[in-house]
Structure formats: C-alpha cells, structure tokens
Protein backbone atom coordinates (compact mmCIF):
# COMPACT_ATOMS: atom_id res chain seq x y z
CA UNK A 1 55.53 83.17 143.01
CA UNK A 2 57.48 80.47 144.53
CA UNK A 3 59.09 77.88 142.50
CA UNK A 4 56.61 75.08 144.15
CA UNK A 5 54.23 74.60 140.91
CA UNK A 6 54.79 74.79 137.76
CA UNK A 7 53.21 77.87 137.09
CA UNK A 8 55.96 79.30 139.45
CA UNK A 9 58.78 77.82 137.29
CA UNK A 10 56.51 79.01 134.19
CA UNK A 11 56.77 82.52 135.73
CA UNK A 12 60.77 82.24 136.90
CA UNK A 13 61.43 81.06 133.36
CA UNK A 14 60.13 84.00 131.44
CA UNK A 15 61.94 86.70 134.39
CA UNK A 16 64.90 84.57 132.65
CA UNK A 17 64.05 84.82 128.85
CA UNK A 18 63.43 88.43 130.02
CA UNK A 19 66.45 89.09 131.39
CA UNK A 20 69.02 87.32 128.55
CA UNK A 21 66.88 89.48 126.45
CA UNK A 22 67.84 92.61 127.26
CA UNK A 23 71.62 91.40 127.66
CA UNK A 24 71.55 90.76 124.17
CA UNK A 25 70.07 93.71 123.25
CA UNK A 26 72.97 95.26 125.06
CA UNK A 27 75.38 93.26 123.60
CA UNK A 28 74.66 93.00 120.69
CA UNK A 29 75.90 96.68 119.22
CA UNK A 30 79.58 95.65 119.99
CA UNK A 31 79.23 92.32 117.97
CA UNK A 32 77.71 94.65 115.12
CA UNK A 33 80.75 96.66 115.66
CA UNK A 34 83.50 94.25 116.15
CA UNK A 35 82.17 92.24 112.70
CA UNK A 36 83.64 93.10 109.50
CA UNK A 37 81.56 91.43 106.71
CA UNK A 38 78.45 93.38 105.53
CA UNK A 39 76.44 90.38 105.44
CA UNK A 40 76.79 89.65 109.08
CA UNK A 41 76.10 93.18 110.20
CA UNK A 42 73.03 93.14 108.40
CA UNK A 43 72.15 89.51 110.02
CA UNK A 44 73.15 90.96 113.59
CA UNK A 45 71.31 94.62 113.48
CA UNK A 46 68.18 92.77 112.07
CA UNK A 47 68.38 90.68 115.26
CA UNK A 48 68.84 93.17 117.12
CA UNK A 49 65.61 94.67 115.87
CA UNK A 50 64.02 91.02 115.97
CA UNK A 51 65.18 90.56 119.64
CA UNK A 52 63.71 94.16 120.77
CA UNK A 53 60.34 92.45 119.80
CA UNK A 54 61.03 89.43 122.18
CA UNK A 55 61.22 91.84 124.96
CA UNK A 56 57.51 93.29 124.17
CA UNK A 57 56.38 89.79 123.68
CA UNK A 58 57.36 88.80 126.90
CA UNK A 59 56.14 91.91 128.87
CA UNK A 60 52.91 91.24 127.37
CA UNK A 61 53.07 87.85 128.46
CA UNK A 62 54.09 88.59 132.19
CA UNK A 63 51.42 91.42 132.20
CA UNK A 64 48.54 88.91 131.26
CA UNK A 65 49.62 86.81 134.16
CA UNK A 66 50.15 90.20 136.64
CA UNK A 67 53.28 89.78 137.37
CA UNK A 68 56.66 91.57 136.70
CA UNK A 69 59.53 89.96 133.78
CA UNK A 70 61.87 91.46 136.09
CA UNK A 71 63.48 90.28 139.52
CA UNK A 72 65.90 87.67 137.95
CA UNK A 73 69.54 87.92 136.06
CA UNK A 74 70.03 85.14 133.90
CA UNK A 75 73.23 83.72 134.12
CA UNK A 76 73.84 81.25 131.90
CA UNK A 77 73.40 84.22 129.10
CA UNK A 78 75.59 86.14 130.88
CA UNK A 79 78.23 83.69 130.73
CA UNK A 80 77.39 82.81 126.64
CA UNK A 81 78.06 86.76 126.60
CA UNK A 82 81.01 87.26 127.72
CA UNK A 83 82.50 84.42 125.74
CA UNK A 84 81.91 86.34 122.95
CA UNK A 85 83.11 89.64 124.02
CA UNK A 86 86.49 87.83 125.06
CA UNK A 87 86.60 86.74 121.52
CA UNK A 88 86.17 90.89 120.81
CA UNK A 89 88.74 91.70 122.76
CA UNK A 90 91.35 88.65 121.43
CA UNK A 91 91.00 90.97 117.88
CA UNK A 92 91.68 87.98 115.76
CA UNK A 93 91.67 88.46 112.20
CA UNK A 94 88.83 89.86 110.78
CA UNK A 95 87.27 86.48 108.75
CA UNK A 96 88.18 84.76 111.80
CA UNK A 97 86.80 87.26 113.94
CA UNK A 98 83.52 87.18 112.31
CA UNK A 99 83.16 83.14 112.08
CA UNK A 100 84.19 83.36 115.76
CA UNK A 101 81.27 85.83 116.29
CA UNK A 102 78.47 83.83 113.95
CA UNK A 103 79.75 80.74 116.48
CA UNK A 104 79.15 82.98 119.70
CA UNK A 105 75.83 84.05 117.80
CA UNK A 106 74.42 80.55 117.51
CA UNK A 107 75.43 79.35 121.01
CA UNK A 108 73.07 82.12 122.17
CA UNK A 109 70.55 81.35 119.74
CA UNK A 110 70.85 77.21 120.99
CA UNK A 111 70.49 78.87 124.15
CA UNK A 112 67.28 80.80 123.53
CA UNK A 113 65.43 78.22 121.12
CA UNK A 114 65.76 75.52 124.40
CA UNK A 115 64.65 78.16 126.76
CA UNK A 116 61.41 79.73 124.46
CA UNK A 117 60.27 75.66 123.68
CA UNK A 118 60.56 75.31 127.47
CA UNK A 119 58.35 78.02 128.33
CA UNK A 120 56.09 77.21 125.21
CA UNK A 121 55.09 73.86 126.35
CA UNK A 122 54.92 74.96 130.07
CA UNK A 123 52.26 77.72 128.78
CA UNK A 124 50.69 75.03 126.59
CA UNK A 125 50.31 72.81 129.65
CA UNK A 126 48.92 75.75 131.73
CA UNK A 127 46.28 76.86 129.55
CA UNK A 128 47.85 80.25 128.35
CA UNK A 129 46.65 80.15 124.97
CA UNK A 130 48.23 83.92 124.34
CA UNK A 131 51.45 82.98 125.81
CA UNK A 132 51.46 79.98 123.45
CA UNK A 133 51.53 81.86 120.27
CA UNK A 134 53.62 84.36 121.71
CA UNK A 135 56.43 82.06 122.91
CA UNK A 136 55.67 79.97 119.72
CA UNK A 137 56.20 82.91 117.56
CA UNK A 138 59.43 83.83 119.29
CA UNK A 139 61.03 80.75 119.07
CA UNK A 140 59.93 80.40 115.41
CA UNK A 141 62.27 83.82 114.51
CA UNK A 142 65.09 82.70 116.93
CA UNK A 143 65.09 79.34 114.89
CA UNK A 144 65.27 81.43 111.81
CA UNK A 145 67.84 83.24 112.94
CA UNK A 146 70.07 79.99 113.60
CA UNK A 147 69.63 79.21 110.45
CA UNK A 148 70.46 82.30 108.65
CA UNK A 149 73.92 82.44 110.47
CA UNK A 150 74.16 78.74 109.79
CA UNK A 151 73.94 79.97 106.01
CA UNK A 152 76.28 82.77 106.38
CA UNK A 153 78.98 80.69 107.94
CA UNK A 154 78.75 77.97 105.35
CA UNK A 155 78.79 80.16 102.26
CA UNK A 156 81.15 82.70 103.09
CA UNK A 157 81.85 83.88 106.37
CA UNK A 158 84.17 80.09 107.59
CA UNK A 159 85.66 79.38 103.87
CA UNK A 160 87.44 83.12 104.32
CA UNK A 161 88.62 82.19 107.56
CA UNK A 162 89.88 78.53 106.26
CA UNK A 163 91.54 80.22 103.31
CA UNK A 164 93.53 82.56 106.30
CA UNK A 165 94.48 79.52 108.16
CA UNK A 166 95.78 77.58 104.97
CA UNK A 167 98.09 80.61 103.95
CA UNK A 168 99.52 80.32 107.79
CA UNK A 169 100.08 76.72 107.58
CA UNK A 170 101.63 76.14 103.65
CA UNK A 171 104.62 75.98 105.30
CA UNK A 172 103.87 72.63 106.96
CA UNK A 173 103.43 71.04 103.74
C-alpha cells in the first residue's frame, strides 16, 4: 500500500517493527555472548525469548490486515545495532563492557517503545481493535524490559564499572 493514507504508513510501520525485530533476534546471541555478568545474560536471553514473541505478534497483525510484515529493512535499527557490536569488538573491560552493552540495550529498547506507541495509536485511530492490544501488549514488555536493565545498571552492573575507572584514575589525585 502506498504511503498516501495513514493506513499505508500504519502498514509501512509494522514492515519496520518487523524488520528491527528479527535484527535483534539476530543480534542479540552475540550481546548474550560478549556479556560477562550472569544477571545480564539472564536479562538478554529472556529478551530474546520476549522479542521472538513480538515477531508472532506482528505477523498476526499484518495477516489480519492481508498483507506481508516483510518488504522493508529498517534502518535506523540497523544503525542502533551496529553501535553495539562496535562496542563488542572494542573488548573493553568486562564491567565496562557489560554497562556499555545494558546502554546499547536501552537505546534499542527507546527505539522500539517510540515505534510500538506509534503504531498503537495509528491502529487505535484505524479501528484495529486486535492490533491495539497486540501493539499495546508489546510495548508494555519492551517498557518492562527498559526498566529491568535500568535496574541492573543502577545496582550493579555501572558501580563495577565506576569502581574500574576509579582504580585507573587514583593517580590523578
């Protein structure tokens, strides 16, 4: 459909939530890889498993309307990607590896939670009850997600990294 109503931009939008979805899912295994606390291998392989769901949500979605979730790459994720494998393949240290990785993380996250309220309220204006509480349900876990690597950052994950960057800079003081 051509991006002259706003169905059409309705339809582009979820090609594109369709198509960072499946990068993540992709990219996701090296960030479970590359991270070295427990805690946020746990948080990163239960999105990964969370974010396999958001691709079956939005097939259902795009097969209620008849149309395909393919057709589109969606760039800005690619680009939010491969920030974070660059930060992989810098091999910092590992606690500053792994706040570096909740902070790639959550950019994607920001990313997806103003993409899924997007296409919420565009469904919500065009009468798609399903793909309402679809969307809505989606955007509800990637929220949740945010938040749990907001947690893990703040009570663990960024005060080991701070306590590597005070041992490299006593000598300043």
């Amino acid at each position: 459909m051509a991006l002259d109503s706003l169905e059409g931009l309705y339809q582009d939008k979820l090609k594109d939530l369709y198509s960072a979805e499946k990068q993540i899912t992709k990219a996701l295994p090296g960030m479970i890889k590359g991270a070295t606390s427990p805690k946020l291998k746990a948080a990163l392989e239960e999105h990964l498993r969370v974010t396999e769901g958001h691709v079956q949500r939005i097939e259902k979605i795009t097969k209620n309307l008849g149309v395909s979730p393919r057709g589109k790459k969606c760039a800005g994720m690619e680009g939010l990607l491969e920030e974070g494998k660059e930060l992989l393949q810098e091999k910092p240290e590992p606690d500053v590896l792994d706040a570096g990785i909740i902070g790639a993380a959550q950019a994607v996250e920001h990313y997806e939670i103003a993409g899924y309220g997007t296409a919420r309220t565009w469904a919500e204006m065009l009468g798609d009850q399903s793909g309402v509480r679809l969307l809505q349900q989606t955007l509800d876990e990637e929220k949740q997600a945010d938040k749990a690597l907001t947690g893990l950052a703040k009570n663990s994950i960024n005060a080991m990294a701070k306590k590597l960057a005070r041992r490299e800079f006593s000598y300043l003081t």
